[in-house]
PDB file of N, CA and C in Angstrom:
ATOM      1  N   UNK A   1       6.920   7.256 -19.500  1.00  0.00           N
ATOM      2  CA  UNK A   1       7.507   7.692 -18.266  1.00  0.00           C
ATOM      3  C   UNK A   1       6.765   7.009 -17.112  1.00  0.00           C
ATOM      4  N   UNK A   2       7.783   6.487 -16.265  1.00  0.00           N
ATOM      5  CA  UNK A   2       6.708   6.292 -15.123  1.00  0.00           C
ATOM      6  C   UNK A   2       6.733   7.047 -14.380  1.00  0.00           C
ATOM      7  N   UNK A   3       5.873   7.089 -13.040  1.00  0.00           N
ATOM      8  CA  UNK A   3       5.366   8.154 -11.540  1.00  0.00           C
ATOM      9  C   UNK A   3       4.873   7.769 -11.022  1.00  0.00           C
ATOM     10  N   UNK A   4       5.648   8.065  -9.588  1.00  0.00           N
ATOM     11  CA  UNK A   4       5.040   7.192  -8.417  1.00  0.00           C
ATOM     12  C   UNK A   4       4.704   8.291  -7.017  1.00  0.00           C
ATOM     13  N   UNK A   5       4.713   8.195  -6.701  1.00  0.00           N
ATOM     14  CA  UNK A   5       3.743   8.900  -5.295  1.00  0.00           C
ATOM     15  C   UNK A   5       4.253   8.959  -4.028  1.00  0.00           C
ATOM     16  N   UNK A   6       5.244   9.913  -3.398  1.00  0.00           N
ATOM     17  CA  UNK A   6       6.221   9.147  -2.426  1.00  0.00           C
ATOM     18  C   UNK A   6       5.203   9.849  -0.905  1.00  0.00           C
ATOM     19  N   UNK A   7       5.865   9.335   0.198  1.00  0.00           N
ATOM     20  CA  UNK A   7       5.320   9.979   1.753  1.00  0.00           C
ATOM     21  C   UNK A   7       4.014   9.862   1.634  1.00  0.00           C
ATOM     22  N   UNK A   8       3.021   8.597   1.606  1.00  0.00           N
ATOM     23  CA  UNK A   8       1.679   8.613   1.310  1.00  0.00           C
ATOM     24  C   UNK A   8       1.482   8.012   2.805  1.00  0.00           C
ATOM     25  N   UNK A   9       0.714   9.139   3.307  1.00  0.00           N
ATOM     26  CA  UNK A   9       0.021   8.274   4.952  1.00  0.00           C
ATOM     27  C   UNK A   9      -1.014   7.336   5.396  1.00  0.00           C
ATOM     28  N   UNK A  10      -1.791   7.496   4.011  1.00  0.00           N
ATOM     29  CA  UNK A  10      -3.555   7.188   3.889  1.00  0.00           C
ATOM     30  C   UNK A  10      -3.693   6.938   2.657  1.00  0.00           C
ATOM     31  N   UNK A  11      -4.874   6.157   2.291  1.00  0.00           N
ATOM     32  CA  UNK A  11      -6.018   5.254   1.618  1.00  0.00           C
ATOM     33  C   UNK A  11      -6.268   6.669   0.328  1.00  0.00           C
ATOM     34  N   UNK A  12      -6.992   8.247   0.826  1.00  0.00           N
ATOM     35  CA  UNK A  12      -6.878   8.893   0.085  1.00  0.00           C
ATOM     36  C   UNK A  12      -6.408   9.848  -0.456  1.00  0.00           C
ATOM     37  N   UNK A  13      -5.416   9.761   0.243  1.00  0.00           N
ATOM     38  CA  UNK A  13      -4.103  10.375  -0.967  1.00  0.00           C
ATOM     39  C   UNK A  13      -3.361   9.814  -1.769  1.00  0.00           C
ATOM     40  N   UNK A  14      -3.369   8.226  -1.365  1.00  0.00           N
ATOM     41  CA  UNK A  14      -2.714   7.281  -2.710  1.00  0.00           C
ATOM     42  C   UNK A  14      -3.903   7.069  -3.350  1.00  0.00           C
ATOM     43  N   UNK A  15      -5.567   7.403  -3.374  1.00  0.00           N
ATOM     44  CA  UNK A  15      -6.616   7.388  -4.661  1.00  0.00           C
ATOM     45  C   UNK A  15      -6.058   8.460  -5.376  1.00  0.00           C
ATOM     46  N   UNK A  16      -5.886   9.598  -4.605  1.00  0.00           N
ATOM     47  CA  UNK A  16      -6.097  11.580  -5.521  1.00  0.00           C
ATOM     48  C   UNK A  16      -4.867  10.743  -6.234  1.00  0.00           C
ATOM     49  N   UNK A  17      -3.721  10.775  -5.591  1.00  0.00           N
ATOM     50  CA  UNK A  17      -2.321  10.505  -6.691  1.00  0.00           C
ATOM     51  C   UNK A  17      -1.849   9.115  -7.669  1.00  0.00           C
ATOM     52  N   UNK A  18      -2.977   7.931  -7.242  1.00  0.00           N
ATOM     53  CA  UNK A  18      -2.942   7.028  -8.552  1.00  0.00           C
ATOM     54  C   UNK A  18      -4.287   7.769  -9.483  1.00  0.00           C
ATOM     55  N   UNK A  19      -5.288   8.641  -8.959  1.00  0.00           N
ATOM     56  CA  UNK A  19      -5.967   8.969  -9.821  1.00  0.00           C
ATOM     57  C   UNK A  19      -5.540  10.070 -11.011  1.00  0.00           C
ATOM     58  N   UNK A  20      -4.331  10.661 -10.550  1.00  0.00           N
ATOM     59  CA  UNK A  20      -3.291  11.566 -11.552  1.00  0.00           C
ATOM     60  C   UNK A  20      -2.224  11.143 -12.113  1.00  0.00           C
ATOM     61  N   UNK A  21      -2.246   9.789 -12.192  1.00  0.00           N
ATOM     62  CA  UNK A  21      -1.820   9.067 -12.607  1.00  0.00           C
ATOM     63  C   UNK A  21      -0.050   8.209 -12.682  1.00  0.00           C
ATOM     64  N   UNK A  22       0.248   7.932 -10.931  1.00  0.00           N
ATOM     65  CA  UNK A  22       1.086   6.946 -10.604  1.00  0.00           C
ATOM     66  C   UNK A  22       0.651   6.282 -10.460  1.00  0.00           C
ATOM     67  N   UNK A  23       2.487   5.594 -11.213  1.00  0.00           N
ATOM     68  CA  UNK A  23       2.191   4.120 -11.032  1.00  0.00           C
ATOM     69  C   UNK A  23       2.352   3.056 -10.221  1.00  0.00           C
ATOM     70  N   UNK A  24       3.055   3.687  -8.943  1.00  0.00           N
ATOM     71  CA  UNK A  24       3.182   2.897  -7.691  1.00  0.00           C
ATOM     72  C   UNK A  24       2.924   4.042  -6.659  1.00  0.00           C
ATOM     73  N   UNK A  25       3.525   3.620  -5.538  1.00  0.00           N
ATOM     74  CA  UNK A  25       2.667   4.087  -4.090  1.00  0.00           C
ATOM     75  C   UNK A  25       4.289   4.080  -3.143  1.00  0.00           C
ATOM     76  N   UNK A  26       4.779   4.586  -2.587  1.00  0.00           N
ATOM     77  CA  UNK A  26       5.976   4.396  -1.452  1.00  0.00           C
ATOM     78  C   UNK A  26       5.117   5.695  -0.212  1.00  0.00           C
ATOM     79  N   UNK A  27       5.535   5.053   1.117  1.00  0.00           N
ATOM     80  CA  UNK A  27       5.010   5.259   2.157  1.00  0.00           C
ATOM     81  C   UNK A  27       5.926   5.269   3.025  1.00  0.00           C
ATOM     82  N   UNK A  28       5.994   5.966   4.704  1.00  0.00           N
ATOM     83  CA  UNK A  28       7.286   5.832   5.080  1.00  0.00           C
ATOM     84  C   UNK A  28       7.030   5.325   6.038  1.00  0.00           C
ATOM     85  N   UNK A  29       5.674   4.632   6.586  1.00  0.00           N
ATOM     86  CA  UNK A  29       5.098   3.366   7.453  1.00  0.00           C
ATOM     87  C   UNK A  29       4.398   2.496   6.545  1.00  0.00           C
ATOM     88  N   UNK A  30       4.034   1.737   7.177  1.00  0.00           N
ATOM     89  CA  UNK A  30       3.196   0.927   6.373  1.00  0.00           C
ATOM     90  C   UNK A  30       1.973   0.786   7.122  1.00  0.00           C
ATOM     91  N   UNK A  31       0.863   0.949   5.926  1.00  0.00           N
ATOM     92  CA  UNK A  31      -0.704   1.576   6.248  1.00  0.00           C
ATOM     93  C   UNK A  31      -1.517   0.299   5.861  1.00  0.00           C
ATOM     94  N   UNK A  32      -2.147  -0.062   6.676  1.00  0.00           N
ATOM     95  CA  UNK A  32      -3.133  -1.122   6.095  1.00  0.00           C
ATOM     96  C   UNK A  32      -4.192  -0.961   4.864  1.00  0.00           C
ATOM     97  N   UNK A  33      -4.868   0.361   5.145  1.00  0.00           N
ATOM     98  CA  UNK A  33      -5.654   0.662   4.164  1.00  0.00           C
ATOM     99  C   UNK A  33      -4.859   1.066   2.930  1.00  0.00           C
ATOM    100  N   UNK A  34      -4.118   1.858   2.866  1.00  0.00           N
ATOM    101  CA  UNK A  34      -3.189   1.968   1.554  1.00  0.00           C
ATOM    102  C   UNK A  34      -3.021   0.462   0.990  1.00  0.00           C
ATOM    103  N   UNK A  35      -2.203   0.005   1.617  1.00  0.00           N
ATOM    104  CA  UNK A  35      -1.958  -1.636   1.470  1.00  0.00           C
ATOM    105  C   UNK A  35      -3.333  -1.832   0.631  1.00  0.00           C
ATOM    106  N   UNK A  36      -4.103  -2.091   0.836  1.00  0.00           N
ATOM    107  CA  UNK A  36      -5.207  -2.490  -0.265  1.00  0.00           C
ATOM    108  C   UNK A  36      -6.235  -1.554  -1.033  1.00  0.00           C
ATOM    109  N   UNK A  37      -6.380  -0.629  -0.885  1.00  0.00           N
ATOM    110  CA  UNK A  37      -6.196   0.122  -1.788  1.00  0.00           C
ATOM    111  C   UNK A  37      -5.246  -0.339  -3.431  1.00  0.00           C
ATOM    112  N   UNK A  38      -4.284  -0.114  -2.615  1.00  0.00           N
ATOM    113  CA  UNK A  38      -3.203  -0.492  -3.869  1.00  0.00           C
ATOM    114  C   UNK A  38      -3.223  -2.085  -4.488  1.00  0.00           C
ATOM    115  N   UNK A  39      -3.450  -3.225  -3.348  1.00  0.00           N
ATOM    116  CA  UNK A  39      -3.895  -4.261  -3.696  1.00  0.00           C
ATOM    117  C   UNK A  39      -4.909  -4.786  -4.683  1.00  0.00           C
ATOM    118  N   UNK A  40      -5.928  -3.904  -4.281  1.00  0.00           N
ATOM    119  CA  UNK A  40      -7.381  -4.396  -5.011  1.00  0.00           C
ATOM    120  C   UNK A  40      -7.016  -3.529  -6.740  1.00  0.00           C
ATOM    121  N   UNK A  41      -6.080  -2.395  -6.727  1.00  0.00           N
ATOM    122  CA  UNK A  41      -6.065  -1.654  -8.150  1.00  0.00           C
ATOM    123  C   UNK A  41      -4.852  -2.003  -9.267  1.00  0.00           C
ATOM    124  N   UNK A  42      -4.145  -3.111  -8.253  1.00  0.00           N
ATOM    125  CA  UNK A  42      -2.531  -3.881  -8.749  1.00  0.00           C
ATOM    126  C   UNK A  42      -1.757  -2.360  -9.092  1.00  0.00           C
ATOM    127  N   UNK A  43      -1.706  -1.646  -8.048  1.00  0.00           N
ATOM    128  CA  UNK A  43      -0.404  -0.382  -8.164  1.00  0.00           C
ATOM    129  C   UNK A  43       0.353  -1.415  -6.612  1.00  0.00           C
ATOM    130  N   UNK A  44       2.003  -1.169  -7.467  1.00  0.00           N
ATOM    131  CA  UNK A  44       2.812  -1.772  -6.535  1.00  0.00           C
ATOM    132  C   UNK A  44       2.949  -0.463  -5.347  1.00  0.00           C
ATOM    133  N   UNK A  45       2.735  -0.993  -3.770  1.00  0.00           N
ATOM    134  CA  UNK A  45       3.176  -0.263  -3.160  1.00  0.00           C
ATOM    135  C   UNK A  45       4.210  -0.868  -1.906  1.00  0.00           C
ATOM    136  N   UNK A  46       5.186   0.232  -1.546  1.00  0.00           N
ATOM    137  CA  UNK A  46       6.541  -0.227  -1.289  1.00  0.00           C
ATOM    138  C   UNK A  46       6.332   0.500   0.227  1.00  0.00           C
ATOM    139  N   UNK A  47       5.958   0.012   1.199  1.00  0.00           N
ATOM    140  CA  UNK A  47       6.086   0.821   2.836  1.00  0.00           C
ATOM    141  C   UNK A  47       7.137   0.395   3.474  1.00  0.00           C
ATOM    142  N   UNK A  48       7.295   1.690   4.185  1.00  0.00           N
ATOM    143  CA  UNK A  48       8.816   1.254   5.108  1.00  0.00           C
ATOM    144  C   UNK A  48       8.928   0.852   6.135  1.00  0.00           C
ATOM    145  N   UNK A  49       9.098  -0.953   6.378  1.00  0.00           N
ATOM    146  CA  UNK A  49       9.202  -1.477   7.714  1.00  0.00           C
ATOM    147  C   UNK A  49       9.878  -1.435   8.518  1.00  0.00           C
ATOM    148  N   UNK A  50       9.851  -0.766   9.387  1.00  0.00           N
ATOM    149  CA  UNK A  50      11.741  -1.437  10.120  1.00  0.00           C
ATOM    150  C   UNK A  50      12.109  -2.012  11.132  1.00  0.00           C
ATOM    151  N   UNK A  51      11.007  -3.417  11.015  1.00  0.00           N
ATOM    152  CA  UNK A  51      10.788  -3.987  11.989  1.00  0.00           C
ATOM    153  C   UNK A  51      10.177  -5.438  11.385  1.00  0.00           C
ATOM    154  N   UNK A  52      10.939  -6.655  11.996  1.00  0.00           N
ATOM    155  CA  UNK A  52      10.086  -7.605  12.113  1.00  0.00           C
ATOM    156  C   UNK A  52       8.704  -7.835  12.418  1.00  0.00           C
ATOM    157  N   UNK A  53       8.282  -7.255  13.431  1.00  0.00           N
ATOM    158  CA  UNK A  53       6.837  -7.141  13.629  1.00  0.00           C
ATOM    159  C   UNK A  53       5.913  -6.633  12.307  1.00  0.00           C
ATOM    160  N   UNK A  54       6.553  -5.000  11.763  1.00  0.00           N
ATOM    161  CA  UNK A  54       5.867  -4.611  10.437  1.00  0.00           C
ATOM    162  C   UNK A  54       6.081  -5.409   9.597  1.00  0.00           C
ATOM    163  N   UNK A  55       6.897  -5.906   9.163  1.00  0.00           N
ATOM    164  CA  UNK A  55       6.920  -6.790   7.987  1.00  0.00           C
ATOM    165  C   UNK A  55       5.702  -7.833   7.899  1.00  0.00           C
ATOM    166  N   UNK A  56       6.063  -8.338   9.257  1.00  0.00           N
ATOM    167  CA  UNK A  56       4.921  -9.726   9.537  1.00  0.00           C
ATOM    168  C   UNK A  56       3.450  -9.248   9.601  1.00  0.00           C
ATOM    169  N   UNK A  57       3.028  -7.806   9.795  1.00  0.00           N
ATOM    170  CA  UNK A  57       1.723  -7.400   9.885  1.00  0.00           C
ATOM    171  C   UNK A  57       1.565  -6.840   8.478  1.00  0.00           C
ATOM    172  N   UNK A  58       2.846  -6.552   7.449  1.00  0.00           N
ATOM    173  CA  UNK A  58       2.217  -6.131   6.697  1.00  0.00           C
ATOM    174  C   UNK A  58       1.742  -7.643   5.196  1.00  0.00           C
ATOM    175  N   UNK A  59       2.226  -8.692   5.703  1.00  0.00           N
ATOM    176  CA  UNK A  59       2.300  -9.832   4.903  1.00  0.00           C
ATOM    177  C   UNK A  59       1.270 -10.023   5.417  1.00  0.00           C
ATOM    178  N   UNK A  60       0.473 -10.282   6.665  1.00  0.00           N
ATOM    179  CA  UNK A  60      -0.567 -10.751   6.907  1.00  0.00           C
ATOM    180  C   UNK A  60      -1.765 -10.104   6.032  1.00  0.00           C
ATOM    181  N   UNK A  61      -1.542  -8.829   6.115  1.00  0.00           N
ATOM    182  CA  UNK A  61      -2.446  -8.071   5.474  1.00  0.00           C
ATOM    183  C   UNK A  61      -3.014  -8.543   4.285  1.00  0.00           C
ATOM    184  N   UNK A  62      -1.459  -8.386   3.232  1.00  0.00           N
ATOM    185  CA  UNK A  62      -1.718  -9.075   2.041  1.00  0.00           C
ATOM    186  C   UNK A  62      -2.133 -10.554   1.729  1.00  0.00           C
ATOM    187  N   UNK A  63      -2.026 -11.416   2.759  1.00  0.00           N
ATOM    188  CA  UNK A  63      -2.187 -12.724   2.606  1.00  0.00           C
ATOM    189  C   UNK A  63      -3.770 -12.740   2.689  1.00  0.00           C
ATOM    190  N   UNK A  64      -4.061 -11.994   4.308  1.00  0.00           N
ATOM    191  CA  UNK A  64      -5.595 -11.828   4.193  1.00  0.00           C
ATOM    192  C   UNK A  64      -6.802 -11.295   2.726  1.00  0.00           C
ATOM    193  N   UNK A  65      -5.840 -10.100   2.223  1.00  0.00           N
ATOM    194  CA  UNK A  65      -6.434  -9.579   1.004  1.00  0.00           C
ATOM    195  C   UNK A  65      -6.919 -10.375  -0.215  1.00  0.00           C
ATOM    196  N   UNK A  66      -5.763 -11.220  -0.432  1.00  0.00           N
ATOM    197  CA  UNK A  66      -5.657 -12.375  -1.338  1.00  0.00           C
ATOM    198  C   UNK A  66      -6.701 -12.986  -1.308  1.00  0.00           C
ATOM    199  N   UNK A  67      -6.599 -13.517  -0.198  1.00  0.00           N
ATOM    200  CA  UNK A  67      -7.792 -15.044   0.327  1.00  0.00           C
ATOM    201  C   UNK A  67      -8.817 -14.488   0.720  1.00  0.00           C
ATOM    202  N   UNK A  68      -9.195 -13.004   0.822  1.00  0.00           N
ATOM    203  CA  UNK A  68     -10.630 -12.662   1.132  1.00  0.00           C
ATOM    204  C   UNK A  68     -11.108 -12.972   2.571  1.00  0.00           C
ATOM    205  N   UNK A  69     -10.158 -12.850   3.360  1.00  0.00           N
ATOM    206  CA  UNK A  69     -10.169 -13.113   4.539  1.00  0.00           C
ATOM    207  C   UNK A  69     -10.756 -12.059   5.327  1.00  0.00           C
ATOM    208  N   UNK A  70     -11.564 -12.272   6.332  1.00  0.00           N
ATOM    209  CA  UNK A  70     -12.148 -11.622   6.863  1.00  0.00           C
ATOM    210  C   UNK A  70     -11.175  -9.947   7.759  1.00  0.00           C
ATOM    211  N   UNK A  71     -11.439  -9.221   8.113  1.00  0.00           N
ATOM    212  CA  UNK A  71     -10.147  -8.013   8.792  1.00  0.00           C
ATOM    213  C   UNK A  71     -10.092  -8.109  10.228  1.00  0.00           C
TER     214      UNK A  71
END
């Protein structure tokens, strides 16, 4: 079965609920710290942009994460 974790605002409430074991993350902004959080543990997480601007801040994020880029 899978389980995923929906309306997550913050960094530790997607730890408590991948630590009970989901397997992804959905959010109804998109959180930087969640964002890696979930990055660094490979749980897919899905935030809700609704905006060009979020999209583009939330790719940066991940691009930065990747490459170890400074914050």
């Amino acid at each position: 079965m899978i389980v995923g974790a929906g309306t997550i605002y913050d960094a530790p409430t997607a730890a408590l609920y991948v630590a009970y074991g989901a397997n992804f993350v959905v959010g109804p902004v998109f959180n930087a710290e969640v964002a890696r959080f979930c990055n660094r543990r490979k749980i897919p997480y899905m935030p809700g942009c609704g905006s060009a601007t979020e999209i583009s801040v939330a790719e940066e994020v991940r691009r930065r994460d990747r490459q170890g880029l400074p914050r």
